[in-house]
C-alpha atoms as a PDB file:
ATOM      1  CA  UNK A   1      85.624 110.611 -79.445  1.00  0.00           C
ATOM      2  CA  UNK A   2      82.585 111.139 -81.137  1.00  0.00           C
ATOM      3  CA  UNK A   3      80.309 108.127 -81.266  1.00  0.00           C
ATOM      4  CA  UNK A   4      79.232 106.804 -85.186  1.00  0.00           C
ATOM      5  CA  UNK A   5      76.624 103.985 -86.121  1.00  0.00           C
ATOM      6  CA  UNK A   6      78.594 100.720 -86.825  1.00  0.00           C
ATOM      7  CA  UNK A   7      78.257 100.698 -90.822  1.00  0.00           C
ATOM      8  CA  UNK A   8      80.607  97.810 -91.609  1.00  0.00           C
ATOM      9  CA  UNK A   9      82.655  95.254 -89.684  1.00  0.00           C
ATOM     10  CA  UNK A  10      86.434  96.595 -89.841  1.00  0.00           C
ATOM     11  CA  UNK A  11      89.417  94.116 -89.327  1.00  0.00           C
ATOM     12  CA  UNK A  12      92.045  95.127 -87.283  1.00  0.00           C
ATOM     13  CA  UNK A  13      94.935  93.342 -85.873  1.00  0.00           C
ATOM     14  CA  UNK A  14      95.802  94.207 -82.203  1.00  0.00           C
ATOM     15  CA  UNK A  15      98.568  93.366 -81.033  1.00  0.00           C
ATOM     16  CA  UNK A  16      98.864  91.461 -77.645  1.00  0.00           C
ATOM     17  CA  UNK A  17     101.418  91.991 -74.968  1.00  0.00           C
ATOM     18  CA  UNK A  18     102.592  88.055 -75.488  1.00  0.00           C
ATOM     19  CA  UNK A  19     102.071  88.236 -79.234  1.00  0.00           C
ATOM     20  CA  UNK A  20      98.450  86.848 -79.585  1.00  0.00           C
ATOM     21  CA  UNK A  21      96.750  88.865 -82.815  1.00  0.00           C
ATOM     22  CA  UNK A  22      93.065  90.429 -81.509  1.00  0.00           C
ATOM     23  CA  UNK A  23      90.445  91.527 -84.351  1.00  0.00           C
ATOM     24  CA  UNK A  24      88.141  93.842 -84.276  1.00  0.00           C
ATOM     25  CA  UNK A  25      85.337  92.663 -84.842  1.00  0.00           C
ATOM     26  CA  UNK A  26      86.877  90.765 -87.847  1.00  0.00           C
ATOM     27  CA  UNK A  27      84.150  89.720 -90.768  1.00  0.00           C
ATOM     28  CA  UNK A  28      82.546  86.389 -90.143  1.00  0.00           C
ATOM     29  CA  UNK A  29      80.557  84.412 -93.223  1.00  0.00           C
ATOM     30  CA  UNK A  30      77.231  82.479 -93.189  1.00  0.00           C
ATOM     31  CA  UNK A  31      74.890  82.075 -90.277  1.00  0.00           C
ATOM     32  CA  UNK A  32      77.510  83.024 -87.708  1.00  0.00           C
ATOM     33  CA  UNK A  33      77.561  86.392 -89.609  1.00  0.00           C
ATOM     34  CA  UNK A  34      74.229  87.163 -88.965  1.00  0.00           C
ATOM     35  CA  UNK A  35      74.575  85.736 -85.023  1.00  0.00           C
ATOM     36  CA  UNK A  36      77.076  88.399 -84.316  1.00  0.00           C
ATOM     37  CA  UNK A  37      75.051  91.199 -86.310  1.00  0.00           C
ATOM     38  CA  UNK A  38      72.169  90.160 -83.764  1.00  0.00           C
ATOM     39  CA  UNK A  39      73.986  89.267 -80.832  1.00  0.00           C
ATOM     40  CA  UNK A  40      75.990  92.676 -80.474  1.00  0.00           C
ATOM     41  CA  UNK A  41      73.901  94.924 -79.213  1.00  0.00           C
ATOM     42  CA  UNK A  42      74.371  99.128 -79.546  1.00  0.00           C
ATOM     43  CA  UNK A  43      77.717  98.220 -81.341  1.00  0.00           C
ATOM     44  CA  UNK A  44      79.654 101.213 -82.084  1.00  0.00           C
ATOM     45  CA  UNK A  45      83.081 101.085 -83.881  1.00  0.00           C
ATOM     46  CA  UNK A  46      86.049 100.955 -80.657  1.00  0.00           C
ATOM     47  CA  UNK A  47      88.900 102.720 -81.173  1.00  0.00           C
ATOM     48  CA  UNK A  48      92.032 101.226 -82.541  1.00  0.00           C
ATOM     49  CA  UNK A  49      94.102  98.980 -79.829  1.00  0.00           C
ATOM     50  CA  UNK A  50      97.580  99.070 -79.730  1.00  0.00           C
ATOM     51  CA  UNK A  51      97.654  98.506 -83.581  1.00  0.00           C
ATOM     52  CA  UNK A  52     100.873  97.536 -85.292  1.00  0.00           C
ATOM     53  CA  UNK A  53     101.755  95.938 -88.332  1.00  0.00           C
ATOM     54  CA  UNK A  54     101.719  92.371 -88.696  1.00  0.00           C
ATOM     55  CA  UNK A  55     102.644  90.291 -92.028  1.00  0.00           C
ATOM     56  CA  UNK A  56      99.726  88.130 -93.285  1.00  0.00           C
ATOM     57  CA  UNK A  57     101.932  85.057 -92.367  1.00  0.00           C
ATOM     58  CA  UNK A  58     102.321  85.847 -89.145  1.00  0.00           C
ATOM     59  CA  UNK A  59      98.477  86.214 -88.645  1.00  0.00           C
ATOM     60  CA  UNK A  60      97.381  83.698 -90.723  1.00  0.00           C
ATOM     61  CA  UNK A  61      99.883  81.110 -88.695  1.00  0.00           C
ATOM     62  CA  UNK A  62      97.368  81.776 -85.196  1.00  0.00           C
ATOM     63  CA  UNK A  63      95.061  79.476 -85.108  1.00  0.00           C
ATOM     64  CA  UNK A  64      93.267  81.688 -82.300  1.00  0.00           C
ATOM     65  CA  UNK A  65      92.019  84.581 -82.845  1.00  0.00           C
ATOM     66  CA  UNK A  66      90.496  87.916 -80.543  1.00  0.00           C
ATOM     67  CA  UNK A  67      87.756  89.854 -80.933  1.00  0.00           C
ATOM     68  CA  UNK A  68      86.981  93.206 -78.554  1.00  0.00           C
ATOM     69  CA  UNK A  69      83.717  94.645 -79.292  1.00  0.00           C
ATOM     70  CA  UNK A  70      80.779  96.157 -77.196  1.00  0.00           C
ATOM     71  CA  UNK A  71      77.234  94.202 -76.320  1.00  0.00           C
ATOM     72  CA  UNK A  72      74.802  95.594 -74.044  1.00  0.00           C
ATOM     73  CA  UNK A  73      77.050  98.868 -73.145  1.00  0.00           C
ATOM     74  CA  UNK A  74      79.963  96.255 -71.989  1.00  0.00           C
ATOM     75  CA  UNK A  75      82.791  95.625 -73.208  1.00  0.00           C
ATOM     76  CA  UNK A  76      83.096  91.314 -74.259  1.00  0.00           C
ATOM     77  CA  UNK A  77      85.901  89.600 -76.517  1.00  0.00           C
ATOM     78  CA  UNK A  78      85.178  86.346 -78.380  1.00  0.00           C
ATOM     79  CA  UNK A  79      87.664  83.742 -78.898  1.00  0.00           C
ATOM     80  CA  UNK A  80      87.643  82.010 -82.376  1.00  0.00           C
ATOM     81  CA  UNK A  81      89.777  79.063 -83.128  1.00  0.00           C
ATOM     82  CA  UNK A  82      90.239  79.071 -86.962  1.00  0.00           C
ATOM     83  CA  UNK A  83      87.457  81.231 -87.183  1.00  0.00           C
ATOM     84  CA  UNK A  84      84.338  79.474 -84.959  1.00  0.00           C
ATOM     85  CA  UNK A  85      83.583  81.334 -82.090  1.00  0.00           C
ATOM     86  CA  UNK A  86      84.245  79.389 -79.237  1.00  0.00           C
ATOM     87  CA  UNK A  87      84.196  81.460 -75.869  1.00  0.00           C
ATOM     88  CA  UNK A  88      83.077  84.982 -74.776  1.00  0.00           C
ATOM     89  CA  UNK A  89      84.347  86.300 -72.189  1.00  0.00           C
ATOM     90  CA  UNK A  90      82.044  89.628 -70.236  1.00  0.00           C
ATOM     91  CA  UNK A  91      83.899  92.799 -69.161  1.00  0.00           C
ATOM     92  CA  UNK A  92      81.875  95.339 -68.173  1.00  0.00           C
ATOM     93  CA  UNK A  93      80.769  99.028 -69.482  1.00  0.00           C
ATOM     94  CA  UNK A  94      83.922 100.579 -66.662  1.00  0.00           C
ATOM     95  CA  UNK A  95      86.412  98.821 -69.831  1.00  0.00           C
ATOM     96  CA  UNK A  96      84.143  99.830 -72.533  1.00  0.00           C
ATOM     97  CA  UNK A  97      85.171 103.735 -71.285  1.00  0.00           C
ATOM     98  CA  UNK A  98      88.649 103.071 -70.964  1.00  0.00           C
ATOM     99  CA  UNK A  99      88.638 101.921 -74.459  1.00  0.00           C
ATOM    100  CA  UNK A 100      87.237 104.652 -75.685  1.00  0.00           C
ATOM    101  CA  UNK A 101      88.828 107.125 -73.688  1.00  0.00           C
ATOM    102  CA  UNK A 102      92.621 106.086 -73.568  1.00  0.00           C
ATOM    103  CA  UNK A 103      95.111 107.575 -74.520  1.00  0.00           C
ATOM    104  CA  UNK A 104      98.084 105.214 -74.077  1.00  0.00           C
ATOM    105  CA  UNK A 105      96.129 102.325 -75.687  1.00  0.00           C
ATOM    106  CA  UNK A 106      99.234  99.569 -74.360  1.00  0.00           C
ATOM    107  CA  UNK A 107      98.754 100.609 -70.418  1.00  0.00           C
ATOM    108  CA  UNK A 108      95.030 100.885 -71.252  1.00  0.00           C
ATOM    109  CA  UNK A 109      94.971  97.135 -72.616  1.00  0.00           C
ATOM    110  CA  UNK A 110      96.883  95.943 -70.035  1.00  0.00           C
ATOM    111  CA  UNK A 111      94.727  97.239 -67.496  1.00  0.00           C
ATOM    112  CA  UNK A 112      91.573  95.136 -68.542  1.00  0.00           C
ATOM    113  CA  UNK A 113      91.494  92.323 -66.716  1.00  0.00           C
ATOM    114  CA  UNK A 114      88.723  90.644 -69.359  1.00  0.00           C
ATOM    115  CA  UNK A 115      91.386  91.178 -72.430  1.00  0.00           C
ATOM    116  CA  UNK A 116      93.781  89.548 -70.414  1.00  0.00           C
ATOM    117  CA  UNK A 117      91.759  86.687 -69.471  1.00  0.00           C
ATOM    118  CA  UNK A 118      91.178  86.093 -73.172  1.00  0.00           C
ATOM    119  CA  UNK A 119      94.633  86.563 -73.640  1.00  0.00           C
ATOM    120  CA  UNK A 120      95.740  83.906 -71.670  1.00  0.00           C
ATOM    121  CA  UNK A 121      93.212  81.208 -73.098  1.00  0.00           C
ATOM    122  CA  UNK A 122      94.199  82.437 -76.599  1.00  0.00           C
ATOM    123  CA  UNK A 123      98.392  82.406 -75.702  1.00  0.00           C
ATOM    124  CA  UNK A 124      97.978  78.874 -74.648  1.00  0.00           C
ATOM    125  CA  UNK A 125      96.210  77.480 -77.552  1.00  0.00           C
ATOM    126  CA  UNK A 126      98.063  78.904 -79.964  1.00  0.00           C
ATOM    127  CA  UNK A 127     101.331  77.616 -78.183  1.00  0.00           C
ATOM    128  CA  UNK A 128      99.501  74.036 -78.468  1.00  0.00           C
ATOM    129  CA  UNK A 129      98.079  74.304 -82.155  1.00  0.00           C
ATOM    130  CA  UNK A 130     102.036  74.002 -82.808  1.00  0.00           C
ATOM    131  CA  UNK A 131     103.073  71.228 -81.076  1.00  0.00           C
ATOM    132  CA  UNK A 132     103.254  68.272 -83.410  1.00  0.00           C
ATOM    133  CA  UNK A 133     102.923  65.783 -79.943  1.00  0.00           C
ATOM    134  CA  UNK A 134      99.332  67.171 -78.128  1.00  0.00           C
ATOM    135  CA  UNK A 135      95.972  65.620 -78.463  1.00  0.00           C
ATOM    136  CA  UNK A 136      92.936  67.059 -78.303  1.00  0.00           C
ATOM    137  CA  UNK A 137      91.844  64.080 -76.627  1.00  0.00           C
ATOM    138  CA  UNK A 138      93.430  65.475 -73.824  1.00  0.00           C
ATOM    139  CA  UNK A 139      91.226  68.578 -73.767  1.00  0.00           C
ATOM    140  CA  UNK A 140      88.579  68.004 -71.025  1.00  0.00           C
ATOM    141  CA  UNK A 141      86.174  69.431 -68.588  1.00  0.00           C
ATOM    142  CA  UNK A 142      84.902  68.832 -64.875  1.00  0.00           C
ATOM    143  CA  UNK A 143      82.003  70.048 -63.008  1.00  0.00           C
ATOM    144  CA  UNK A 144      82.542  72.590 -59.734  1.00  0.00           C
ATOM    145  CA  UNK A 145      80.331  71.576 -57.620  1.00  0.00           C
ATOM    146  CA  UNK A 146      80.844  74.279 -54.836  1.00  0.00           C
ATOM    147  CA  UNK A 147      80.939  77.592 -56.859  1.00  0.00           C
ATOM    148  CA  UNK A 148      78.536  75.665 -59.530  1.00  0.00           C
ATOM    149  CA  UNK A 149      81.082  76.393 -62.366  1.00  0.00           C
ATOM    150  CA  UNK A 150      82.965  74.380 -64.781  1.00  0.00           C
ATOM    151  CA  UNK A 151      86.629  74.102 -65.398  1.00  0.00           C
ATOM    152  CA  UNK A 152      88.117  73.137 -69.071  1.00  0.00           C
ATOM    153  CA  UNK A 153      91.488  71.353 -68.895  1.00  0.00           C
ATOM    154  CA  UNK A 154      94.150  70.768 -70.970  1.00  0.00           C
ATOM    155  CA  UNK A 155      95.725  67.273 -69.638  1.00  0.00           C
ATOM    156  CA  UNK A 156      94.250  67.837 -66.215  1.00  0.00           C
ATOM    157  CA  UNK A 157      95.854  71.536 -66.226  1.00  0.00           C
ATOM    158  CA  UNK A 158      92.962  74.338 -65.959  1.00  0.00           C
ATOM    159  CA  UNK A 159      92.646  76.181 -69.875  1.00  0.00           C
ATOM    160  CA  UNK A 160      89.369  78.354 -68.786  1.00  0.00           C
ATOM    161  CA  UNK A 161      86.311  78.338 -65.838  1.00  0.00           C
ATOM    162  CA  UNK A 162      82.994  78.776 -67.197  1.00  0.00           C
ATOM    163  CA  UNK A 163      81.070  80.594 -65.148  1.00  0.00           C
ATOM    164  CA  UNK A 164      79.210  84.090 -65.398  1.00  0.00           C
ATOM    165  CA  UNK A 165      81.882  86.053 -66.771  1.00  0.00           C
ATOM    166  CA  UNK A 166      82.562  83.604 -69.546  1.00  0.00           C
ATOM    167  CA  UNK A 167      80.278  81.830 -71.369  1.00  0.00           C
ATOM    168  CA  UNK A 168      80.301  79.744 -74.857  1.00  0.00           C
ATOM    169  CA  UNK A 169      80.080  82.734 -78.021  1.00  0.00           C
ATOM    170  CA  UNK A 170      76.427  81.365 -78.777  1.00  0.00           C
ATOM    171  CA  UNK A 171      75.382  80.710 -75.065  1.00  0.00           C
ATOM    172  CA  UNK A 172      72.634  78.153 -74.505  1.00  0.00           C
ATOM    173  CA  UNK A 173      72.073  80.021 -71.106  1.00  0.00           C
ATOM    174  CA  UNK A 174      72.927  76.773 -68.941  1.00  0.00           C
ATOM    175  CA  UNK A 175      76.532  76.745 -67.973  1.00  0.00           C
ATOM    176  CA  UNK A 176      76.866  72.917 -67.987  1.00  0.00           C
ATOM    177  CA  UNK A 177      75.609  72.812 -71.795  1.00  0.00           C
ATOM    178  CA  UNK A 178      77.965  76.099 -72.166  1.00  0.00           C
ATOM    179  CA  UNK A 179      80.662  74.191 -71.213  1.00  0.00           C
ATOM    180  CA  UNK A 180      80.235  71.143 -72.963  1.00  0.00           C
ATOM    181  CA  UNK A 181      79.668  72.234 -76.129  1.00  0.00           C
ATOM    182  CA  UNK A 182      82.907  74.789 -75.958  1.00  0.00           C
ATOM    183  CA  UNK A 183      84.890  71.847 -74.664  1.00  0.00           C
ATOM    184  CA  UNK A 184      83.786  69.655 -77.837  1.00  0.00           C
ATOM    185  CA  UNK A 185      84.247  72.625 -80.451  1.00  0.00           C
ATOM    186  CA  UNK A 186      87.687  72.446 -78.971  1.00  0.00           C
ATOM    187  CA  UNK A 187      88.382  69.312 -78.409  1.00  0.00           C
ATOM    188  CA  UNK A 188      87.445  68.979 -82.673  1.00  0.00           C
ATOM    189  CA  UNK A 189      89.061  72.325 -83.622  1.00  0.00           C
ATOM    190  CA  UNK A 190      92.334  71.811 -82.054  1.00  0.00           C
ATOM    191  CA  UNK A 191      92.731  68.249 -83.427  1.00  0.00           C
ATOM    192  CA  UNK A 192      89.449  66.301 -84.406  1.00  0.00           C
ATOM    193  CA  UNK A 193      89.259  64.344 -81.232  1.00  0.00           C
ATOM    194  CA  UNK A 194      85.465  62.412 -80.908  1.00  0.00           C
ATOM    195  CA  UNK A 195      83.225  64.792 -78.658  1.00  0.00           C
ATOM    196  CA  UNK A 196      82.559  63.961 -75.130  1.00  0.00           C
ATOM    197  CA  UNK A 197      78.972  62.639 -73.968  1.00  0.00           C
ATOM    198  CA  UNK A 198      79.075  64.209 -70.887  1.00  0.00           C
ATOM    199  CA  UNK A 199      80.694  66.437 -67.824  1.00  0.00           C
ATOM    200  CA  UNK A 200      83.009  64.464 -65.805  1.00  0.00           C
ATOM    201  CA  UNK A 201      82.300  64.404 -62.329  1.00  0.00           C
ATOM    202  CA  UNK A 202      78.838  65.065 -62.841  1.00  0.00           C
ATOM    203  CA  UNK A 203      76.513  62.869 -60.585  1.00  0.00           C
ATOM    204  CA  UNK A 204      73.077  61.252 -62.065  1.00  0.00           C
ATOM    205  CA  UNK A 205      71.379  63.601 -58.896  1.00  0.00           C
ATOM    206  CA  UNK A 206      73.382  66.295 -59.375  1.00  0.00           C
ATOM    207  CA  UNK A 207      71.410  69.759 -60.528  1.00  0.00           C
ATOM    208  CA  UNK A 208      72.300  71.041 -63.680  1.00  0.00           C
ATOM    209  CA  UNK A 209      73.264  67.643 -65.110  1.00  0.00           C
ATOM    210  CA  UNK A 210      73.828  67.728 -69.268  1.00  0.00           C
ATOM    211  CA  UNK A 211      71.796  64.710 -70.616  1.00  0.00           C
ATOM    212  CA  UNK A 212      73.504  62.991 -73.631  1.00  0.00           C
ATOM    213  CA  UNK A 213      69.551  61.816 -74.631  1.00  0.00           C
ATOM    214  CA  UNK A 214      65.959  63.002 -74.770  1.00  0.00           C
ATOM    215  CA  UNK A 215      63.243  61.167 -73.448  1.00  0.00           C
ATOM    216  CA  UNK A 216      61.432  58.891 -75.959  1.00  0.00           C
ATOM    217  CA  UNK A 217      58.579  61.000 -76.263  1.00  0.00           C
ATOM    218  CA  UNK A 218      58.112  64.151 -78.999  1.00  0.00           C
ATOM    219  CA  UNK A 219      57.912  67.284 -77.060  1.00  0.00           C
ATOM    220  CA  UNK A 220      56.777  69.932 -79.260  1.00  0.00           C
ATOM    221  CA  UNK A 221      58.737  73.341 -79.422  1.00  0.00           C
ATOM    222  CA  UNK A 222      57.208  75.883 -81.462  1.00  0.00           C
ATOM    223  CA  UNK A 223      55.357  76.848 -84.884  1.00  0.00           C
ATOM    224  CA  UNK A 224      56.845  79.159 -87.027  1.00  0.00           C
ATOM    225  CA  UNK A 225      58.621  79.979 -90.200  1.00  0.00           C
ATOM    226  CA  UNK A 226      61.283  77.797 -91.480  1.00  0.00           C
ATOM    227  CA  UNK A 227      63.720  78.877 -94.432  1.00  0.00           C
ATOM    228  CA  UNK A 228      66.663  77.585 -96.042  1.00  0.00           C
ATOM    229  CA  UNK A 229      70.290  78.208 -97.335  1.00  0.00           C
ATOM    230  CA  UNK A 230      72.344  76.094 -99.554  1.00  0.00           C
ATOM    231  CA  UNK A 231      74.887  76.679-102.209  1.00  0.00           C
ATOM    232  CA  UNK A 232      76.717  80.286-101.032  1.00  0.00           C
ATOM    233  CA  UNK A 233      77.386  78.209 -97.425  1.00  0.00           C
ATOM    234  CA  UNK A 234      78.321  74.965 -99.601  1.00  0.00           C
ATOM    235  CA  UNK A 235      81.885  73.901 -98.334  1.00  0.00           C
ATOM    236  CA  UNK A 236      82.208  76.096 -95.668  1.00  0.00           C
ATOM    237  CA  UNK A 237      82.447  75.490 -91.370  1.00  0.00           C
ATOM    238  CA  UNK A 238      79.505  75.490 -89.528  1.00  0.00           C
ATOM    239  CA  UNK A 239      78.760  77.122 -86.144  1.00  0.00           C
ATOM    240  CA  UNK A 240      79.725  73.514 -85.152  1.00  0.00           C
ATOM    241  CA  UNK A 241      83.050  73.034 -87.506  1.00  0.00           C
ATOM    242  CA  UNK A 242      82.199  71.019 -89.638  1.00  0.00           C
ATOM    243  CA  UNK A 243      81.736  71.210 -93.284  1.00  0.00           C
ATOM    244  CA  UNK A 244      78.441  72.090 -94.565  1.00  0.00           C
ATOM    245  CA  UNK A 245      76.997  69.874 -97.150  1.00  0.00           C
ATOM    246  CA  UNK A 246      73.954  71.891 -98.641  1.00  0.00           C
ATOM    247  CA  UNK A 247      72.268  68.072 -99.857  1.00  0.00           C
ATOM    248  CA  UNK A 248      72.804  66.740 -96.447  1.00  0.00           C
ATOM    249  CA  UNK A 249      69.817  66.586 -93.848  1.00  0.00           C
ATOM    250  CA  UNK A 250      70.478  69.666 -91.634  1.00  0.00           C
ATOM    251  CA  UNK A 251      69.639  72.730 -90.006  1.00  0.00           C
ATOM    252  CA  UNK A 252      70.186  75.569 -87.996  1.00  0.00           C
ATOM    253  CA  UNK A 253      68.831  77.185 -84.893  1.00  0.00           C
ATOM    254  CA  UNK A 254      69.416  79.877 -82.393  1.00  0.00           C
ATOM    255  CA  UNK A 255      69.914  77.636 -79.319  1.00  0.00           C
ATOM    256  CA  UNK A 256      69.385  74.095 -79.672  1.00  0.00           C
ATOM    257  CA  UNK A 257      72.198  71.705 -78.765  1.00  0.00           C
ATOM    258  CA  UNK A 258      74.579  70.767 -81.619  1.00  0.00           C
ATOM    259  CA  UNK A 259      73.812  67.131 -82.477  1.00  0.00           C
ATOM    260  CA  UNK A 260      70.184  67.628 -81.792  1.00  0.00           C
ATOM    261  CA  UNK A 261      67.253  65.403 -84.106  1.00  0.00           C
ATOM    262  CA  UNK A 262      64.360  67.373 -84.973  1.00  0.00           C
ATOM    263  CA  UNK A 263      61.186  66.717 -86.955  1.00  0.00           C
ATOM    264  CA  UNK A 264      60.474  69.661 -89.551  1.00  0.00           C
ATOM    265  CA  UNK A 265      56.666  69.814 -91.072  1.00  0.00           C
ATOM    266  CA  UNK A 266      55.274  71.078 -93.292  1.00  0.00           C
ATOM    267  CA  UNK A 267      52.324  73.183 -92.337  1.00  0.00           C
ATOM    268  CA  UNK A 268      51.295  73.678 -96.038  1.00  0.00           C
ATOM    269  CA  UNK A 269      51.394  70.535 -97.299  1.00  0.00           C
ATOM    270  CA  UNK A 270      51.924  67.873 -94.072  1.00  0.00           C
ATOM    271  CA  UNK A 271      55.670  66.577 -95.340  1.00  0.00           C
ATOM    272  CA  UNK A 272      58.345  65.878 -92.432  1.00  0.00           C
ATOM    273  CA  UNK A 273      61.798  65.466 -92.385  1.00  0.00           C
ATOM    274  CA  UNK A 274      64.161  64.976 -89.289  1.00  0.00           C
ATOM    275  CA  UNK A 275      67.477  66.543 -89.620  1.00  0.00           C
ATOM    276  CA  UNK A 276      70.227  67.472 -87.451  1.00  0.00           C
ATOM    277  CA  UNK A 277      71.059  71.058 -85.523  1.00  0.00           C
ATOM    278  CA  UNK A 278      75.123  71.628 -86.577  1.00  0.00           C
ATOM    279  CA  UNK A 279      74.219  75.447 -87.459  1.00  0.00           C
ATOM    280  CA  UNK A 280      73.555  78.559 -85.854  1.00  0.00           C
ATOM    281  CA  UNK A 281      70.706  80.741 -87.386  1.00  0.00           C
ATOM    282  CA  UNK A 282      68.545  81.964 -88.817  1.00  0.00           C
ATOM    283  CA  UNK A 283      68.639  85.591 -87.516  1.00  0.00           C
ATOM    284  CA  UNK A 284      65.491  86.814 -89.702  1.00  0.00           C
ATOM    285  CA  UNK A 285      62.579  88.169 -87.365  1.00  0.00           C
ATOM    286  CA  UNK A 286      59.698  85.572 -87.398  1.00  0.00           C
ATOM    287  CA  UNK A 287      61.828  82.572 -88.534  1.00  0.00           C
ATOM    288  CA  UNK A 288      62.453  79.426 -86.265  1.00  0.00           C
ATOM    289  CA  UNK A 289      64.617  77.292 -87.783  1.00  0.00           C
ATOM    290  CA  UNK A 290      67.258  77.355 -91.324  1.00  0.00           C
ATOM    291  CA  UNK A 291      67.071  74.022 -93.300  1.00  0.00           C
ATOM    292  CA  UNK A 292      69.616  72.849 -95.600  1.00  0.00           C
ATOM    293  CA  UNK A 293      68.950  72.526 -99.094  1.00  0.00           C
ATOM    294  CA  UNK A 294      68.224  68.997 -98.859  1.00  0.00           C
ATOM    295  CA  UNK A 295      66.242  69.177 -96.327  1.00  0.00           C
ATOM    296  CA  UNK A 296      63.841  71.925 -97.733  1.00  0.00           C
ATOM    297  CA  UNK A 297      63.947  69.931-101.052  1.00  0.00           C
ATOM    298  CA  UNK A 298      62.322  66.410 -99.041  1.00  0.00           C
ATOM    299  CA  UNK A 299      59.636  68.625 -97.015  1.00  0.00           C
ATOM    300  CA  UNK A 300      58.868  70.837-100.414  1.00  0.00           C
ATOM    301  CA  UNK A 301      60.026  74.614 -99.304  1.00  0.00           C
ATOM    302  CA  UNK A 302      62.487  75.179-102.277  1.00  0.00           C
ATOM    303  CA  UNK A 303      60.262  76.759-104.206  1.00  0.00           C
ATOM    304  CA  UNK A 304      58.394  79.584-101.716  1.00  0.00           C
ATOM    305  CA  UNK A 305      61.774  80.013-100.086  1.00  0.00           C
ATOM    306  CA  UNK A 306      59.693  80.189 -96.541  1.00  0.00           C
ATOM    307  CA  UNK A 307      56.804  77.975 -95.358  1.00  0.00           C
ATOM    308  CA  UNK A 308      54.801  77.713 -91.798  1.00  0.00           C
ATOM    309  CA  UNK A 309      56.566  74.881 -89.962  1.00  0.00           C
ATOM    310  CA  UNK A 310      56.165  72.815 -86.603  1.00  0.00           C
ATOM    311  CA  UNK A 311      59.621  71.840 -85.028  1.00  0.00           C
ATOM    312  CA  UNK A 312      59.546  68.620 -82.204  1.00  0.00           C
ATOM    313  CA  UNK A 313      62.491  67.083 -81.110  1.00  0.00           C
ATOM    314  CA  UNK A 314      62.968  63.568 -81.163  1.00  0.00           C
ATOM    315  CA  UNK A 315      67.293  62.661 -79.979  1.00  0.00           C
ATOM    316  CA  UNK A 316      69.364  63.879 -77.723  1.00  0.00           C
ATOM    317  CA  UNK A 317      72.967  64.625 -78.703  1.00  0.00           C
ATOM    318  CA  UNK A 318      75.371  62.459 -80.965  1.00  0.00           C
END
């Protein structure tokens, strides 16, 4: 198959052997949009999977979704639950091939042990989005000590390891944040349960510890430029799911921790503001961090759209 430049992202359902819908590469709005136009690397459009037709009901009733597509020559699939991206799980470039070479696209998807990993995860939470009796209180996750991985649970059954091969959608690039932060998005996707604090199991001298607070003192990040976005995004889930309120005081940015405080200033004119990270973005080259409307109102960037800024953190999570 000859290879073309990705031009547009095409939806597709796949069907999965159990039923589970996977999209190609399905179109995404806000700053997530712009994560996954960064994030996958050398995309080039896949071949159709095992495509068959579905009603809009029927995909529209999965609260999980799939999502095959290629970064850095390997083949990955992202997990969305009502549309955040949640978990990533790594093939490798050997399933990218098959992909694009097979034939029988049913044996060729059942062959590829990273679709059917995703499979699994996405099977079971779909099964649980429609029973009327779970909690997503009961959605936890403990610390491996030996292989230095973490395991997410659904009432003390195993739902997913995080470990090299799968990773939270916007990785942090520490697999104890990785997995705390998926666990939370899930824990308040799947039912709106209060986030956890911390990693059970986890020891105050064990390595990796997450810390649920910062030290009192500022420590400085970086200078650079700081934009904002406000009434397109007004109303719609954040990288975090939650709403986004364009007058409230937040912001977005690449990697830090969701629930992060940080103090915004003004280069140009000295005014501050501390808001809070619940967004990923932004994704333009040069710029640091994407304030809400609000925000860039108090610290005076509304009008020149982009300003020199200094960023310093000051909390720990929420």
């Amino acid at each position: 198959m000859t290879k073309k430049p990705w031009k547009r992202l095409v939806t597709t359902v796949l069907t999965a052997a159990l039923g589970t819908p996977l999209l190609l590469c399905g179109s995404l709005n806000g700053s997530m949009a712009s994560y996954f136009k960064d994030q996958i690397n050398e995309q080039r459009e896949l071949p159709k999977i095992g495509t068959t037709t579905t009603t809009e009901s029927s995909h529209e009733s999965s609260v999980v979704t799939l999502y095959p597509h290629q970064r850095e020559s390997k083949l990955v699939v992202t997990l969305r639950v009502r549309g955040i991206p949640v978990l990533t799980f790594i093939g490798t470039k050997a399933d990218l091939i098959k992909i694009r070479n097979g034939q029988n696209t049913q044996q060729v998807q059942a062959s590829i042990d990273v679709i059917n990993r995703a499979k699994v995860v996405a099977e079971r939470l779909n099964e649980l989005s429609h029973n009327e009796q779970f909690d997503s209180e009961n959605i936890t996750v403990s610390a491996n000590i030996k292989d230095k991985s973490y395991t997410i649970k659904l009432s003390d059954k195993e739902l997913v390891i995080i470990d090299d091969k799968t990773i939270l959608s916007d990785t942090t690039n520490n697999l104890a944040s990785d997995a705390l932060q998926a666990t939370n998005r899930l824990r308040r996707l799947m039912g709106n349960a209060l986030p956890l604090n911390a990693i059970a199991n986890i020891s105050s001298t064990t390595p990796g510890k997450v810390k649920t607070g910062i030290k009192e003192q500022v420590i400085s990040l970086r200078k650079g430029m700081a934009s904002w976005y406000g009434p397109g995004f007004h109303g719609r889930l954040t990288a975090n799911g939650e709403r986004y309120n364009q007058n409230g005081l937040t912001a977005a940015h690449k990697n830090l921790p969701f629930g992060t405080k940080v103090r915004v200033t003004n280069l140009n004119n000295g005014r501050s503001i501390t808001v809070r990270i619940n967004d990923r973005g932004p994704y333009a080259h040069g710029r640091i961090i994407d304030l809400s409307k609000g925000a860039a109102r108090v610290i005076g960037l509304m009008g020149s759209g982009v300003a020199p800024v200094k960023i310093e953190i000051l909390g720990g999570l929420k």
